[in-house]
Protein backbone atom coordinates (compact mmCIF):
# COMPACT_ATOMS: atom_id res chain seq x y z
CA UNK A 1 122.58 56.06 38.65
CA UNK A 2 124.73 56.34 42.05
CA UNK A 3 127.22 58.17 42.97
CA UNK A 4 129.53 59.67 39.95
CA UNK A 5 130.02 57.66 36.87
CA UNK A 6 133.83 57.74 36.63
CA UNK A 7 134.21 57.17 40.08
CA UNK A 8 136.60 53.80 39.58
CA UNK A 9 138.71 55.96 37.35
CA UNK A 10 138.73 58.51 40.25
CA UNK A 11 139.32 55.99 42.29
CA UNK A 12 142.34 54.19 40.49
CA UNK A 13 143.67 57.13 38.63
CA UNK A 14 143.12 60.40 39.60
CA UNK A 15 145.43 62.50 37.94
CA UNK A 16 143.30 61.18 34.98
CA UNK A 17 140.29 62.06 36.68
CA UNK A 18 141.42 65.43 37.12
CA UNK A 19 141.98 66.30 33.52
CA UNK A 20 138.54 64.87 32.47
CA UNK A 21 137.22 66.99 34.87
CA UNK A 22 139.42 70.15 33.96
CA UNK A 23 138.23 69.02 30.64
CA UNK A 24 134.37 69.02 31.66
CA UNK A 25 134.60 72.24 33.61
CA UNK A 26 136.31 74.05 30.68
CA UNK A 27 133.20 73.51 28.31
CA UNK A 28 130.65 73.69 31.05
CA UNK A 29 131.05 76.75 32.34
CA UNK A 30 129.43 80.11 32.36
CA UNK A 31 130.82 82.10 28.96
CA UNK A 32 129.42 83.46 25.59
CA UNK A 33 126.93 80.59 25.08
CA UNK A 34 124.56 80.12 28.50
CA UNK A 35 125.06 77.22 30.50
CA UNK A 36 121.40 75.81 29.61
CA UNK A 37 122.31 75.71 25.98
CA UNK A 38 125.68 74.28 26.70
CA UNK A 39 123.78 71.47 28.42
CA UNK A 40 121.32 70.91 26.13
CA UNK A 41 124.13 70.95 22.92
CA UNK A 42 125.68 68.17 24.99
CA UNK A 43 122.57 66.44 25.61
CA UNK A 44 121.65 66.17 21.87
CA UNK A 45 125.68 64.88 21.50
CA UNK A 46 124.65 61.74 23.81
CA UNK A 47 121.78 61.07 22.39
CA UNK A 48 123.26 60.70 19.30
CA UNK A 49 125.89 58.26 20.78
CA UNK A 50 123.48 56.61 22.73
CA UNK A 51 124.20 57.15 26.04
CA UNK A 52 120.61 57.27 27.68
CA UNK A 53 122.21 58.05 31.55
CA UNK A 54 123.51 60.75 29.79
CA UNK A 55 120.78 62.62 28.20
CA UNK A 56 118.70 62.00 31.25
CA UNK A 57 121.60 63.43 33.68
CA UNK A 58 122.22 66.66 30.70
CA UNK A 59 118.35 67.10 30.45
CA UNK A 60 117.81 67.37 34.50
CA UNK A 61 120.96 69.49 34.08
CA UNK A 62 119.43 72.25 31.59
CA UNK A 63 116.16 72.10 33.35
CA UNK A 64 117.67 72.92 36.56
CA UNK A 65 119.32 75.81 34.69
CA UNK A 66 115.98 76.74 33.23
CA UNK A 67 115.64 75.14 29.90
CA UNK A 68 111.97 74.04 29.30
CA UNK A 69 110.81 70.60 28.54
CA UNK A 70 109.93 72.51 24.39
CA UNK A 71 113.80 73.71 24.57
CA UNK A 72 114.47 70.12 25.49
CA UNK A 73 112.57 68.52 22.99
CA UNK A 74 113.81 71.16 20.37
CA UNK A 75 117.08 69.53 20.96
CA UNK A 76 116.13 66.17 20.46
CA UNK A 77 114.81 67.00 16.99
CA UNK A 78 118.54 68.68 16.23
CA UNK A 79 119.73 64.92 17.78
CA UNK A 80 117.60 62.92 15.00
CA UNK A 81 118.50 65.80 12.23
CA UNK A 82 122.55 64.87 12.45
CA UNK A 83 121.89 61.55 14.13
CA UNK A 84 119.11 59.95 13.12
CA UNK A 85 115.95 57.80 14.53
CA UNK A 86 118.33 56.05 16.68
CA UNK A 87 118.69 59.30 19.12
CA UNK A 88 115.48 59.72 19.04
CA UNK A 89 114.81 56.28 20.72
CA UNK A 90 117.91 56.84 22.96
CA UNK A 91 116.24 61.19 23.88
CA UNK A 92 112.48 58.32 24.53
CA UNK A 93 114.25 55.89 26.93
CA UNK A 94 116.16 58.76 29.21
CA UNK A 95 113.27 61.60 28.98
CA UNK A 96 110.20 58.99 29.82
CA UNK A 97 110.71 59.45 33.89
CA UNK A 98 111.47 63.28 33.63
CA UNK A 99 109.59 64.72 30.87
């Protein structure tokens, strides 16, 4: 994946892009919960909507913050628990090259 993902919305309409990033920094950042769990809550969210960039982006995300490849896979099982086999195959496609 290059560059940023919502760069055309950037591009085209970035008062937009600056709430959605407000938006992203506001539930990203450093507070009660750590940032690795933060990462890896949002990482089990996309993989239960199927976005495969995602997870993969979220789980080099937590790792980088220190989350373990167990801590990542714990997450995945919390993914199937609410969403079902389906985020399980979406966790298999985006984890295969990092994992």
């Amino acid at each position: 994946m290059e560059g940023h993902p919502l760069s055309i919305i950037q591009e085209k309409d970035s008062e937009f892009f600056n709430v959605i990033e407000g938006a992203l920094e506001n539930a990203l950042s450093e507070g009660s919960i750590p940032l690795k769990y933060k990462l890896l809550i949002a990482m089990a969210l996309d993989a239960d909507h199927g976005a495969v960039d995602g997870v993969k982006v979220l789980a080099m995300q937590a790792m980088a913050e220190g989350a373990t490849k167990e801590e990542i896979m714990e997450a995945v099982r919390i993914a199937n628990y609410i969403g079902g086999i389906g985020s399980v195959y979406t966790a298999a496609n985006a984890l295969r090259e990092i994992l």
